[in-house]
N, C-alpha and C. Protein backbone atom coordinates (compact mmCIF):
# COMPACT_ATOMS: atom_id res chain seq x y z
N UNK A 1 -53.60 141.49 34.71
CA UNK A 1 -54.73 142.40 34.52
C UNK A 1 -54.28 143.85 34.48
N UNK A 2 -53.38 144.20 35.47
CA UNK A 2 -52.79 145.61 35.68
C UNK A 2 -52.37 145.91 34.21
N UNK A 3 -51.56 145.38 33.49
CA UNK A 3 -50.63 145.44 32.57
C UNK A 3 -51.67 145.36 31.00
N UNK A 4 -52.75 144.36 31.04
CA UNK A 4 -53.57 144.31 29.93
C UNK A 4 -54.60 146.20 30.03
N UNK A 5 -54.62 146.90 31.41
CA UNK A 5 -55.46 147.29 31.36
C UNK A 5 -54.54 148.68 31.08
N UNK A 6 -53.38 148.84 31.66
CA UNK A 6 -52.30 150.01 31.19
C UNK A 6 -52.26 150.03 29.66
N UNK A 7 -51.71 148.77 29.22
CA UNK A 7 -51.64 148.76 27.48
C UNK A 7 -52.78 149.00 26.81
N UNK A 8 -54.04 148.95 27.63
CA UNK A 8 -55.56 149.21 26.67
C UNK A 8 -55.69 150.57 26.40
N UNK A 9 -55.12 151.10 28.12
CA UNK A 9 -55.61 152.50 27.73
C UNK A 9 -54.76 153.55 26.89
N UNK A 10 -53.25 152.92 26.83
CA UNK A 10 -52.22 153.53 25.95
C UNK A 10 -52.70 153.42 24.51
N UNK A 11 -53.31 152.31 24.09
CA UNK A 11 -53.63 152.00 22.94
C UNK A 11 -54.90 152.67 22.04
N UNK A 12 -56.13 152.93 22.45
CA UNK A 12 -56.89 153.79 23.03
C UNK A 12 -57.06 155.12 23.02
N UNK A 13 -55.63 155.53 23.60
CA UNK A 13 -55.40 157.07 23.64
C UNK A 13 -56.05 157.49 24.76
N UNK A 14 -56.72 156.81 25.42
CA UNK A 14 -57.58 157.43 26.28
C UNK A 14 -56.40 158.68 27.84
N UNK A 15 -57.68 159.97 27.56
CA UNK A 15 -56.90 161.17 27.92
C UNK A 15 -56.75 161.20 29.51
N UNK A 16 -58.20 160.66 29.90
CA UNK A 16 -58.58 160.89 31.27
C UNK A 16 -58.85 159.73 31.83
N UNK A 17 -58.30 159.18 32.91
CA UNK A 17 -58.48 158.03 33.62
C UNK A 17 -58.36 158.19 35.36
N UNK A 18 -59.96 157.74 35.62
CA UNK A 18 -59.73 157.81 36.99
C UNK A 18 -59.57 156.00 37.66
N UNK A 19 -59.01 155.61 38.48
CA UNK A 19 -58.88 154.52 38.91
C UNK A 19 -59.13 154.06 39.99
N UNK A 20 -59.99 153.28 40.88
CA UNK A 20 -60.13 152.67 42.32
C UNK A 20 -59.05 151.99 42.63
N UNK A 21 -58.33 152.64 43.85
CA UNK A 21 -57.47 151.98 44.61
C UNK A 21 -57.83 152.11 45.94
N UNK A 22 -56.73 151.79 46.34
CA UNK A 22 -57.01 151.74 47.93
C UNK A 22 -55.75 152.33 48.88
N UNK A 23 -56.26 152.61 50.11
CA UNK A 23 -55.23 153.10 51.28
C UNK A 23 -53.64 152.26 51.66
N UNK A 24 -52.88 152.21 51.13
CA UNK A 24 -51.90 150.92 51.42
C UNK A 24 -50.92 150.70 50.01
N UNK A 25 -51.39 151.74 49.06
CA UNK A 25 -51.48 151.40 47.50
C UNK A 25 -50.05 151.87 47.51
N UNK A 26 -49.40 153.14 47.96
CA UNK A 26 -48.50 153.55 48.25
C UNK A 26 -47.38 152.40 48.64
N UNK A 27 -47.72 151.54 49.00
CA UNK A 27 -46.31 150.09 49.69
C UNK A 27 -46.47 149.20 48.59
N UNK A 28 -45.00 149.06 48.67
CA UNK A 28 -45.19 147.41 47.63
C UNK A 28 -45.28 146.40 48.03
N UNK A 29 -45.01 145.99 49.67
CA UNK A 29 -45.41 145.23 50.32
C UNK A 29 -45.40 145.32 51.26
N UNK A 30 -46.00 143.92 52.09
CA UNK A 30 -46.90 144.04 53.44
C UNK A 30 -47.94 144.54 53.70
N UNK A 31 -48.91 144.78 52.63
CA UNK A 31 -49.74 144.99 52.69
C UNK A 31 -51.18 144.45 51.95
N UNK A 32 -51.20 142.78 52.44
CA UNK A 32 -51.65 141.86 51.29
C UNK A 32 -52.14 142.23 50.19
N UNK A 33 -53.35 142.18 49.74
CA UNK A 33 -53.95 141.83 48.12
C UNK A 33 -54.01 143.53 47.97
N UNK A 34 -53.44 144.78 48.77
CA UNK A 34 -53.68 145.73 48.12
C UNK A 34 -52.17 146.07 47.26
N UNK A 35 -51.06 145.24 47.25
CA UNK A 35 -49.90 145.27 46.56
C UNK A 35 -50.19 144.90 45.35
N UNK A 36 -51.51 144.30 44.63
CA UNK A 36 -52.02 144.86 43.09
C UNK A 36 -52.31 146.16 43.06
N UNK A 37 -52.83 147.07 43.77
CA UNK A 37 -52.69 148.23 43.13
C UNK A 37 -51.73 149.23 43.25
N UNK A 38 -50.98 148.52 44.31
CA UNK A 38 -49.75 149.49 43.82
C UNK A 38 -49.21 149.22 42.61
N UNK A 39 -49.29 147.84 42.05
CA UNK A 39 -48.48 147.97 40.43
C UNK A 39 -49.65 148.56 39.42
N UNK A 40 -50.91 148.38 39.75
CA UNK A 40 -51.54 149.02 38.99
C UNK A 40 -51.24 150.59 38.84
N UNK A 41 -51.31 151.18 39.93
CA UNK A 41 -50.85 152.52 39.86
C UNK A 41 -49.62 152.83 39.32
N UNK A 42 -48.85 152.49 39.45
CA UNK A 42 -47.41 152.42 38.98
C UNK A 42 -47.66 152.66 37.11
N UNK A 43 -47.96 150.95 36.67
CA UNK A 43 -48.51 151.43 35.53
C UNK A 43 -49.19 152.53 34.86
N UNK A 44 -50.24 152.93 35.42
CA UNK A 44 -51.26 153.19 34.75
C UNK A 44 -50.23 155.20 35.11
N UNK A 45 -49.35 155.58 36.15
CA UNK A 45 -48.74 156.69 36.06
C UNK A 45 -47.70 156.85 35.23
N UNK A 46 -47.36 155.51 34.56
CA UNK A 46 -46.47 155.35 33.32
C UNK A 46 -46.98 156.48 31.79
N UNK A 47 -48.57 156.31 31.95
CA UNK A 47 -49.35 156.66 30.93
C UNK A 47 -48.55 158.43 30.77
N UNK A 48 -47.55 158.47 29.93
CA UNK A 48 -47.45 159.96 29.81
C UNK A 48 -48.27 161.05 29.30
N UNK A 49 -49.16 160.35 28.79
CA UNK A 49 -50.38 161.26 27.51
C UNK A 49 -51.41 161.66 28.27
N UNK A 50 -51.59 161.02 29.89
CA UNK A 50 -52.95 160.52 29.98
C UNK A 50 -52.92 161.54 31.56
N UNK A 51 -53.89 161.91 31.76
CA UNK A 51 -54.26 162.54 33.05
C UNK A 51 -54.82 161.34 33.91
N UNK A 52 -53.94 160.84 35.37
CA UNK A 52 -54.59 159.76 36.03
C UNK A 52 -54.88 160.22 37.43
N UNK A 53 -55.86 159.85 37.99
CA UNK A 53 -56.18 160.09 39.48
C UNK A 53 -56.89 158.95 39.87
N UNK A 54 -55.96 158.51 41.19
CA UNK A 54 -56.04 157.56 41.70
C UNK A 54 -57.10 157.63 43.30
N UNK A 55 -58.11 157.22 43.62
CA UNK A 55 -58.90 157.45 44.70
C UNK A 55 -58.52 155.99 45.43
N UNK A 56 -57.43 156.50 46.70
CA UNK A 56 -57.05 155.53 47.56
C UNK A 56 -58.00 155.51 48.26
N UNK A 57 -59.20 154.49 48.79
CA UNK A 57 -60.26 154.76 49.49
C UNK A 57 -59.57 153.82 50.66
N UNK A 58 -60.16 153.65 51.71
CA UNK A 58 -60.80 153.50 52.64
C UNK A 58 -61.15 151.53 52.95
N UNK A 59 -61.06 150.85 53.77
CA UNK A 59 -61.74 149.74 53.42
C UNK A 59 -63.28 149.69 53.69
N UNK A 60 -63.47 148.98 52.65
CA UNK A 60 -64.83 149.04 51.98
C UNK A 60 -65.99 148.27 53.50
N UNK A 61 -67.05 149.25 53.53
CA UNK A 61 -68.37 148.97 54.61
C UNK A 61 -68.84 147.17 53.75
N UNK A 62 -68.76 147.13 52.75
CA UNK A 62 -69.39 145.85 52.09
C UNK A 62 -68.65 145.03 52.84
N UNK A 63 -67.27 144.81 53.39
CA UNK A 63 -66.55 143.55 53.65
C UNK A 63 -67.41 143.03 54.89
N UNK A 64 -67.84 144.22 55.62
CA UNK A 64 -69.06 143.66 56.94
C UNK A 64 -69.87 142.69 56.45
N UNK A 65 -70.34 142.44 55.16
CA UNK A 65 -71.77 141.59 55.37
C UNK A 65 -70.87 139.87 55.20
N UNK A 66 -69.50 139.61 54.78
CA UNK A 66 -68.84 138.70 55.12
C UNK A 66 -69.34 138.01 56.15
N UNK A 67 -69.10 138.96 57.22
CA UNK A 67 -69.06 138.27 58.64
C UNK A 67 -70.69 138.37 59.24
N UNK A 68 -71.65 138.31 58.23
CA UNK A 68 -72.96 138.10 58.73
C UNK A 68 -73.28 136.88 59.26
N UNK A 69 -72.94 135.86 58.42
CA UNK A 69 -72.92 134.31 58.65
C UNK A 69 -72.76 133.94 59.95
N UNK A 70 -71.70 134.46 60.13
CA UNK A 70 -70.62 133.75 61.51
C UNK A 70 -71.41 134.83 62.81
N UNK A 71 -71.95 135.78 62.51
CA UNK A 71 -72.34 136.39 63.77
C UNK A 71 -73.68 135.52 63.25
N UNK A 72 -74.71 135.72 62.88
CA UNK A 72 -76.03 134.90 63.05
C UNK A 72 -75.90 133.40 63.45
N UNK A 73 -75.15 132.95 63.12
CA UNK A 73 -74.85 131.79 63.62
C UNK A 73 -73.93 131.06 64.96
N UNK A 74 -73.14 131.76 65.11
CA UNK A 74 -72.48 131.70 66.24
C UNK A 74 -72.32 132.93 67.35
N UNK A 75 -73.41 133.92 67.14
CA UNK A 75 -73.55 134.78 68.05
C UNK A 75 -72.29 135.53 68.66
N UNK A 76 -71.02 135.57 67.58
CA UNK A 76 -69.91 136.42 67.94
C UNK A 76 -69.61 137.14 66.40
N UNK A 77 -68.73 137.96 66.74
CA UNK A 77 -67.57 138.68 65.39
C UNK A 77 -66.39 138.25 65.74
N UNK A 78 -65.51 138.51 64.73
CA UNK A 78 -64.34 138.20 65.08
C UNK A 78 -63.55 138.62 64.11
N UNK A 79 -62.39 138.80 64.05
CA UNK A 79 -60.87 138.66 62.98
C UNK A 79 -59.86 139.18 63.74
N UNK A 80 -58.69 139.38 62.88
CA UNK A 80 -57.56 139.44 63.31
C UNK A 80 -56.94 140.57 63.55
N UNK A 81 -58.13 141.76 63.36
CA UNK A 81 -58.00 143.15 63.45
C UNK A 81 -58.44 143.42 64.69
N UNK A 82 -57.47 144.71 65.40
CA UNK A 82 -57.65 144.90 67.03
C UNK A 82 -58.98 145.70 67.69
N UNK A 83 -59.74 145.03 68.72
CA UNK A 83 -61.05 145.49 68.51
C UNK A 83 -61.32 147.15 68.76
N UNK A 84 -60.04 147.52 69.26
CA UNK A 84 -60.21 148.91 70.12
C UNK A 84 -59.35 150.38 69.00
N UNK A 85 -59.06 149.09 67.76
CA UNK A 85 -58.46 150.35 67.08
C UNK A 85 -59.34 151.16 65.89
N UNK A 86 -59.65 152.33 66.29
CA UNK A 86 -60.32 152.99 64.85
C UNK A 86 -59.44 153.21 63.54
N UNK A 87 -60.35 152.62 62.43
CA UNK A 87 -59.57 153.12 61.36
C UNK A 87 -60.55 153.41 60.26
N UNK A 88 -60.42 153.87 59.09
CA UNK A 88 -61.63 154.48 58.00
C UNK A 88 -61.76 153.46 57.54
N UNK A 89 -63.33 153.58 57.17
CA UNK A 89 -64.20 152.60 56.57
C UNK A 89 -65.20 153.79 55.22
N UNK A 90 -65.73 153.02 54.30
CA UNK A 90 -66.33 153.55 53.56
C UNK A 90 -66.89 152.67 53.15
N UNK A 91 -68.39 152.97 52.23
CA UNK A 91 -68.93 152.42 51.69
C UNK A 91 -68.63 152.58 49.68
N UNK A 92 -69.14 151.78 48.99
CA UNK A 92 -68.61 152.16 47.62
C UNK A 92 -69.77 152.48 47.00
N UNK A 93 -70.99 152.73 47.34
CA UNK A 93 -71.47 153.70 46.71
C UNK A 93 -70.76 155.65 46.74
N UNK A 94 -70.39 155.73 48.14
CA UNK A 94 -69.87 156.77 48.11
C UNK A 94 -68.46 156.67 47.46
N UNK A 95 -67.72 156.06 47.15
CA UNK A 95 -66.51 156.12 46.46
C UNK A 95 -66.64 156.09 45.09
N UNK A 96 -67.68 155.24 44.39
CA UNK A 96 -68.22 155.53 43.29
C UNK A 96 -68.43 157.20 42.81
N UNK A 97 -69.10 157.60 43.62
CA UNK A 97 -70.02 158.62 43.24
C UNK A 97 -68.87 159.57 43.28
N UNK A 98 -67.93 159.72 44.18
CA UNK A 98 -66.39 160.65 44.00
C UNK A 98 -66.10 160.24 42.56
N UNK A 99 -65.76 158.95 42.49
CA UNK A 99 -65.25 158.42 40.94
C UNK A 99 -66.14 158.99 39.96
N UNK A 100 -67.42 158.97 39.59
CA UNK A 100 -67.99 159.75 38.57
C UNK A 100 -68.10 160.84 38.50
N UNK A 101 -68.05 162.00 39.90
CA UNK A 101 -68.06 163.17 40.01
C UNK A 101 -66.67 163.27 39.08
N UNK A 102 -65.38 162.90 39.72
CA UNK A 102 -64.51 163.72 38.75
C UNK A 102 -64.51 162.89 37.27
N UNK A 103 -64.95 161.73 36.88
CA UNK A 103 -65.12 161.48 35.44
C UNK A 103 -66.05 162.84 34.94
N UNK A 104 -66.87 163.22 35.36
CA UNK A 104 -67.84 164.22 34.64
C UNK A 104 -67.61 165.69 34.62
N UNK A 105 -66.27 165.75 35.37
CA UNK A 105 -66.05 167.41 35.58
C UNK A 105 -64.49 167.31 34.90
N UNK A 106 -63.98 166.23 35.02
CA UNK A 106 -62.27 166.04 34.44
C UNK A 106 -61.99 166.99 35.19
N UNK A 107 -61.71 167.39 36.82
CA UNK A 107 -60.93 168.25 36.79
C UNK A 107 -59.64 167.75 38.01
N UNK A 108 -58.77 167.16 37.04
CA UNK A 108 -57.64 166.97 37.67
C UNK A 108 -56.89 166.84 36.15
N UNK A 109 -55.46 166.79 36.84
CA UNK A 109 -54.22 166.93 35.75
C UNK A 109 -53.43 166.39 35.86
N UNK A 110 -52.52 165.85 35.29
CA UNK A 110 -50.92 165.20 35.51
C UNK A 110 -51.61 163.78 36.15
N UNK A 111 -50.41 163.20 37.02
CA UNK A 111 -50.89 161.87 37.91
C UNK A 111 -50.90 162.36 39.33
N UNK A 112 -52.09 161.92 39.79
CA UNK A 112 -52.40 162.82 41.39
C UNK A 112 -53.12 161.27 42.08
N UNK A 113 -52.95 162.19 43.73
CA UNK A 113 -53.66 161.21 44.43
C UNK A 113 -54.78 161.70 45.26
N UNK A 114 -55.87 160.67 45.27
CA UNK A 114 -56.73 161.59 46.54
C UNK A 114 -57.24 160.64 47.24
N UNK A 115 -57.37 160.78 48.71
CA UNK A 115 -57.71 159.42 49.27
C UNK A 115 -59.18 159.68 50.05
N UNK A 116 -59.89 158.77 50.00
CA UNK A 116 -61.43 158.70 50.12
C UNK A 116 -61.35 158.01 51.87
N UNK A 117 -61.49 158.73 52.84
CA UNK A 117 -62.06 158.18 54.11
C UNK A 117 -62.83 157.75 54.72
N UNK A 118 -64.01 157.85 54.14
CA UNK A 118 -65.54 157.50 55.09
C UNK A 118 -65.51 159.00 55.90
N UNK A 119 -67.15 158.49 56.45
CA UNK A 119 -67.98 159.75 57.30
C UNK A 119 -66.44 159.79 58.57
N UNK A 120 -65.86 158.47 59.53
CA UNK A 120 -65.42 158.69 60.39
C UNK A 120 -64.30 157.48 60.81
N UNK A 121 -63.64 157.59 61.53
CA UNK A 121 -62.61 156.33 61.75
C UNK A 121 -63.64 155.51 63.17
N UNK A 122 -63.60 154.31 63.14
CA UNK A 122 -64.49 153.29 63.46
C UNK A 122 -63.56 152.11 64.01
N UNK A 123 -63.80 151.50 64.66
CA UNK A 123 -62.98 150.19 65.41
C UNK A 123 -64.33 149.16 65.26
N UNK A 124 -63.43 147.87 65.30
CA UNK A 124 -64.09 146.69 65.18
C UNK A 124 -65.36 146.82 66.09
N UNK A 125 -64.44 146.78 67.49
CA UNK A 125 -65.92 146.83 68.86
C UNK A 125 -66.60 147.87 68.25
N UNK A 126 -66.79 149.27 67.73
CA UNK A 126 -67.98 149.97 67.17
C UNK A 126 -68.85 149.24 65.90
N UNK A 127 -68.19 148.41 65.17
CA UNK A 127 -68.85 147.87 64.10
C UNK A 127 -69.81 147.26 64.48
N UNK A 128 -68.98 146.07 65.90
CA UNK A 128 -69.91 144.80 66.17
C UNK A 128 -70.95 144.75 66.73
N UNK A 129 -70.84 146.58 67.75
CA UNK A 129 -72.10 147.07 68.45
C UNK A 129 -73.05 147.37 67.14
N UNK A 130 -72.79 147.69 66.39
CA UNK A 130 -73.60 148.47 64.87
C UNK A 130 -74.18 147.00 64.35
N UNK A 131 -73.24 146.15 64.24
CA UNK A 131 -73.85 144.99 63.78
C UNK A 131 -74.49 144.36 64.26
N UNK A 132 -74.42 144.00 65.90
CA UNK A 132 -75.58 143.23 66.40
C UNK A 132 -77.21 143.96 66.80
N UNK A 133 -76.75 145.56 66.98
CA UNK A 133 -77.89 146.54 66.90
C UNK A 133 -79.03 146.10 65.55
N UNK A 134 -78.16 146.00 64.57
CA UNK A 134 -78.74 145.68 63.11
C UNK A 134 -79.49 144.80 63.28
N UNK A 135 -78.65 143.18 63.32
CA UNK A 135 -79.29 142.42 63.34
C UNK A 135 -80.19 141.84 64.21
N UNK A 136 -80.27 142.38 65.62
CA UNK A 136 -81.02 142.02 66.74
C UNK A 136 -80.69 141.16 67.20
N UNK A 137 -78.90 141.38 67.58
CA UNK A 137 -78.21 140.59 68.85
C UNK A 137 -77.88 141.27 69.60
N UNK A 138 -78.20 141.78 70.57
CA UNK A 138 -77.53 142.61 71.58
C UNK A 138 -76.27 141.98 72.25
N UNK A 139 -75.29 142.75 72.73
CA UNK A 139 -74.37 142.63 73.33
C UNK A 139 -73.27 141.56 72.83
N UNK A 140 -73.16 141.75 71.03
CA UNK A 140 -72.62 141.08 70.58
C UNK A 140 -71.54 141.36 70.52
N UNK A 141 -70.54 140.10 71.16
CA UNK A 141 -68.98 140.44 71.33
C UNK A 141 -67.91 140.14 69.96
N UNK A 142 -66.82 141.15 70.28
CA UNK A 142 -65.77 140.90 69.14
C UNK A 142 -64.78 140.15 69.84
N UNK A 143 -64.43 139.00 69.21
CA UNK A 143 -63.04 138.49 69.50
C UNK A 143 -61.95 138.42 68.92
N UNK A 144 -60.87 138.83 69.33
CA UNK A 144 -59.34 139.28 68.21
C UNK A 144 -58.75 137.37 68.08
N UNK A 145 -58.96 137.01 66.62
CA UNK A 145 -58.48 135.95 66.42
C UNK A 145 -56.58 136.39 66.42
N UNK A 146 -56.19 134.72 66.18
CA UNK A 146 -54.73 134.84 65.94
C UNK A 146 -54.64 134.99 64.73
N UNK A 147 -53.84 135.55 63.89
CA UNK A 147 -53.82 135.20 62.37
C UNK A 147 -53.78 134.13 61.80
N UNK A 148 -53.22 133.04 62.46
CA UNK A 148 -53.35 131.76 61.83
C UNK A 148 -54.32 130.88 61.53
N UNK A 149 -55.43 131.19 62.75
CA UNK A 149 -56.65 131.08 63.09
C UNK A 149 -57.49 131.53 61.83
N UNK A 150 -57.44 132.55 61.42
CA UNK A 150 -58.00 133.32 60.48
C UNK A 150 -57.83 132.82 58.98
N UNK A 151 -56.78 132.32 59.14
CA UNK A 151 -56.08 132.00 58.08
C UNK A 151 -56.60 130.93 57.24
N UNK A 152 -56.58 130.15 58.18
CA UNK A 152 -57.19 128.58 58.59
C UNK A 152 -59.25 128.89 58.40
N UNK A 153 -59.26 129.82 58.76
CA UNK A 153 -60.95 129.70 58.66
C UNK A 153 -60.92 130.11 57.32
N UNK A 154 -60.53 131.08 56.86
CA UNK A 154 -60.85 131.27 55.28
C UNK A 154 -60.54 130.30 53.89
N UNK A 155 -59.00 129.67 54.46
CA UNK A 155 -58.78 127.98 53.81
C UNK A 155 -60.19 127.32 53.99
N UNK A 156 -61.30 127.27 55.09
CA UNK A 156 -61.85 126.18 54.94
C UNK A 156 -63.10 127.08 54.22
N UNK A 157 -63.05 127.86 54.01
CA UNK A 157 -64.57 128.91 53.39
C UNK A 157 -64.08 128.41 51.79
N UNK A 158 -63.15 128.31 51.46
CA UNK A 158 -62.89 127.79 50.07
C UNK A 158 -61.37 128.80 49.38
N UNK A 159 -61.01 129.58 50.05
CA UNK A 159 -60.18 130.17 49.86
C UNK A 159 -58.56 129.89 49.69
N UNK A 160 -57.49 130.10 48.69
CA UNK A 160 -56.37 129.23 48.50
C UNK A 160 -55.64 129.70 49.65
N UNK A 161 -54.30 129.00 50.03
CA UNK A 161 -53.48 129.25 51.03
C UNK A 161 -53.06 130.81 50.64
N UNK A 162 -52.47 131.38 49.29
CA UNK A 162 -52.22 132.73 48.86
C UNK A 162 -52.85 133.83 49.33
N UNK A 163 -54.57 133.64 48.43
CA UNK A 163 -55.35 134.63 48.92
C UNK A 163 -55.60 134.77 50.59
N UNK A 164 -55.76 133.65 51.32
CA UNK A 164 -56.10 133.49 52.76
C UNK A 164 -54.74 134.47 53.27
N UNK A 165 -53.45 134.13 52.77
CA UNK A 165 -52.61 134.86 53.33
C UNK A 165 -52.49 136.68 53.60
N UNK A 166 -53.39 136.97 52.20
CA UNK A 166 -52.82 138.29 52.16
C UNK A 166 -53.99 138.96 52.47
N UNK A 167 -54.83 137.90 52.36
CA UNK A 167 -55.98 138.97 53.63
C UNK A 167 -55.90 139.06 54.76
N UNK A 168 -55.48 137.96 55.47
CA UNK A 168 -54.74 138.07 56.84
C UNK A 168 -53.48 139.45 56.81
N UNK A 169 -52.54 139.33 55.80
CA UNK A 169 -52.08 140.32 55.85
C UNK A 169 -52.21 141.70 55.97
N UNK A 170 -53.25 141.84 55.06
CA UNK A 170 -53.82 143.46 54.99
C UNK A 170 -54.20 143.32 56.23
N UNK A 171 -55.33 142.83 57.08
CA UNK A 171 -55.39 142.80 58.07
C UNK A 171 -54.69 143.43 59.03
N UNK A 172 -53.39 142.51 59.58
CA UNK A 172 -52.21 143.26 60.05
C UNK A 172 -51.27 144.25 59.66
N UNK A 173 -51.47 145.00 58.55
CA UNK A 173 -51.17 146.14 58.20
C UNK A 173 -52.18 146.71 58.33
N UNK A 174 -53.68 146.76 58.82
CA UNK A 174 -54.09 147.48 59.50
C UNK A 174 -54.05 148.15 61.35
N UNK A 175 -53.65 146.81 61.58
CA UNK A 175 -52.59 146.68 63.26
C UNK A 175 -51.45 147.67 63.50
N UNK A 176 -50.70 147.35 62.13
CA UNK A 176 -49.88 147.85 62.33
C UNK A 176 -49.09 149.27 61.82
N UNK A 177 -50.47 149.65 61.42
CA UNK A 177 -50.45 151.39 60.82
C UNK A 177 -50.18 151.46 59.17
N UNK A 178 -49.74 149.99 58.72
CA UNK A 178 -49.19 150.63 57.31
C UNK A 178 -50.07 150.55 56.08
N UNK A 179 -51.94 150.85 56.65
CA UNK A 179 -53.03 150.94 55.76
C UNK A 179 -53.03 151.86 56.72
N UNK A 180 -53.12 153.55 56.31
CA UNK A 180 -53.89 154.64 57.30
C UNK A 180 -54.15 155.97 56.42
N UNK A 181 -54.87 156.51 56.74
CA UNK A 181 -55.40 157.94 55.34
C UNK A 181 -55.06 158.59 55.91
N UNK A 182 -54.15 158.84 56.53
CA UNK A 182 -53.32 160.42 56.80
C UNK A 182 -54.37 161.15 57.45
N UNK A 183 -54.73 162.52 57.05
CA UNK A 183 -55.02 163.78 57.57
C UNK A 183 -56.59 163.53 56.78
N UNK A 184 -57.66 164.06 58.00
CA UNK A 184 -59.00 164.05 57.25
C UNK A 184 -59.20 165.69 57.29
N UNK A 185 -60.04 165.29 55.74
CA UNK A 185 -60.55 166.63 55.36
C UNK A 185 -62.06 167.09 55.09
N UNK A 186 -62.40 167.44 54.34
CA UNK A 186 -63.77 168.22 54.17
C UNK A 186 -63.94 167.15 52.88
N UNK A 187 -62.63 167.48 51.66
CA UNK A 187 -62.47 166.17 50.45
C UNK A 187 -62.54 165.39 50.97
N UNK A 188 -62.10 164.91 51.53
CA UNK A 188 -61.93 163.04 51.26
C UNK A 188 -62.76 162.45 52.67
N UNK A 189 -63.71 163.08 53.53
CA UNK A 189 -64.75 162.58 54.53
C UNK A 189 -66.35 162.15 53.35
N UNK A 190 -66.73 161.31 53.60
CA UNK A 190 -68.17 160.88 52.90
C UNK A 190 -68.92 161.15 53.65
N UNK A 191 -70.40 160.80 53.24
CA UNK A 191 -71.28 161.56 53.89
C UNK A 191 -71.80 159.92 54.80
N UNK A 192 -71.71 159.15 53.93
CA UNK A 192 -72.85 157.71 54.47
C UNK A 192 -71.90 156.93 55.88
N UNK A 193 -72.71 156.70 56.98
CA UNK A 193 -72.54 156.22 58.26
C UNK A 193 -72.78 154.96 58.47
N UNK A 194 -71.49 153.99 58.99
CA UNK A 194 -72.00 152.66 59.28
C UNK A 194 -73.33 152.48 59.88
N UNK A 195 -73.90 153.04 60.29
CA UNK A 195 -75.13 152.45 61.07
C UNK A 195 -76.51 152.38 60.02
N UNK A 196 -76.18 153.76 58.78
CA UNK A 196 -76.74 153.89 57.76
C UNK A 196 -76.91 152.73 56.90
N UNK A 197 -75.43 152.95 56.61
CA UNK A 197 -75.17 151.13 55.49
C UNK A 197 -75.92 150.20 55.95
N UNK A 198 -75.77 149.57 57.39
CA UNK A 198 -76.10 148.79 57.93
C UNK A 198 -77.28 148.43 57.29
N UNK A 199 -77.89 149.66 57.92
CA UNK A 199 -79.68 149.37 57.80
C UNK A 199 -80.02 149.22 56.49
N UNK A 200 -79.62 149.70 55.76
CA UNK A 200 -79.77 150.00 54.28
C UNK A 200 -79.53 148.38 53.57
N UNK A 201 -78.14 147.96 53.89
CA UNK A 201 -77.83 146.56 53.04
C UNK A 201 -78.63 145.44 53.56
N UNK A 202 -78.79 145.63 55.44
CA UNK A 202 -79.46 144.19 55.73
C UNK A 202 -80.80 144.54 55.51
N UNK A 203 -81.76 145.64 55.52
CA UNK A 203 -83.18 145.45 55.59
C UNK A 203 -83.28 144.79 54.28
N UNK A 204 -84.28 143.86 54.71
CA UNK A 204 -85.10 142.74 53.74
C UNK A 204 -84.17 142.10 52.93
């Protein structure tokens, strides 16, 4: 896909290209399923003609409603991410709306990077308080699975041994620092708040 979508835009001519990536995009590995966009990026900075900017965001507020199931139903959260560590979250309406802002102003040049953080850095235990607030479970606990554990639950959600792996992975490259947005700024902070999303995606 990386490679059909580099050759489209060479072909094309196209001048200005902005692209969704993500925080981690920078490694070529160990850092599961976001080691497609590092070759995407790679490619697509191949483009010599072409002005590219890459918006490393944040992991996405949507991956929460995943784990709606398993908290309504079994009255916990859980994964393999540590409950006490904050790290940026965003939602993709706000990463969108960065993405069309600079489609409509073009104002970047050469191949650049800018990385999209969310309103604030957030830990699991803050999510799960946000999430059971939401849904009307109080005192809903997070539990730090093993990775294998994890691994094993997403094999049985329908997921191949591959993909199961490298989401577990990203995972632990969130553990282990090598998904992190550097320095926050005035750019790259959003405006929308987990507790916002929340309310917003689960009402009705």
């Amino acid at each position: 896909m990386s490679r059909a979508i580099a050759q489209a835009l060479r072909d094309q001519g196209v001048g200005d290209v902005v692209v969704l990536s993500s925080l981690g995009a920078d490694r070529d590995r160990g850092v599961g399923q976001v080691v497609g966009l590092h070759e995407l990026e790679e490619l697509l900075f191949g483009l010599e003609d072409a002005n590219v900017l890459s918006l490393r965001a944040a992991w996405h507020m949507e991956n929460l409603l995943a784990l709606v199931p398993m908290v309504k139903e079994q009255k916990i959260n859980g994964g393999a991410v540590r409950g006490d560590l904050p790290f940026p979250m965003a939602p993709t309406a706000d990463i969108a709306e960065k993405a069309a802002r600079h489609l409509l102003r073009r104002d970047f040049t050469g191949h650049t990077v800018q990385t999209i953080l969310g309103p604030k850095d957030r830990s699991m235990a803050d999510v799960t308080r946000a999430l059971g607030a939401a849904l009307g479970i109080p005192d809903l606990p997070y539990l730090e699975f093993p990775p294998e554990g994890v691994k094993a639950a997403l094999q049985g959600m329908g997921m191949s041994e591959e993909f199961a792996s490298l989401l577990v992975e990203s995972q632990m490259a969130i553990n282990e620092g090598r998904i992190s947005g550097g320095e926050r700024t005035t750019e790259n902070t959003t405006p929308t708040g987990l507790e916002e999303f929340l309310q917003n995606a689960l009402s009705g």
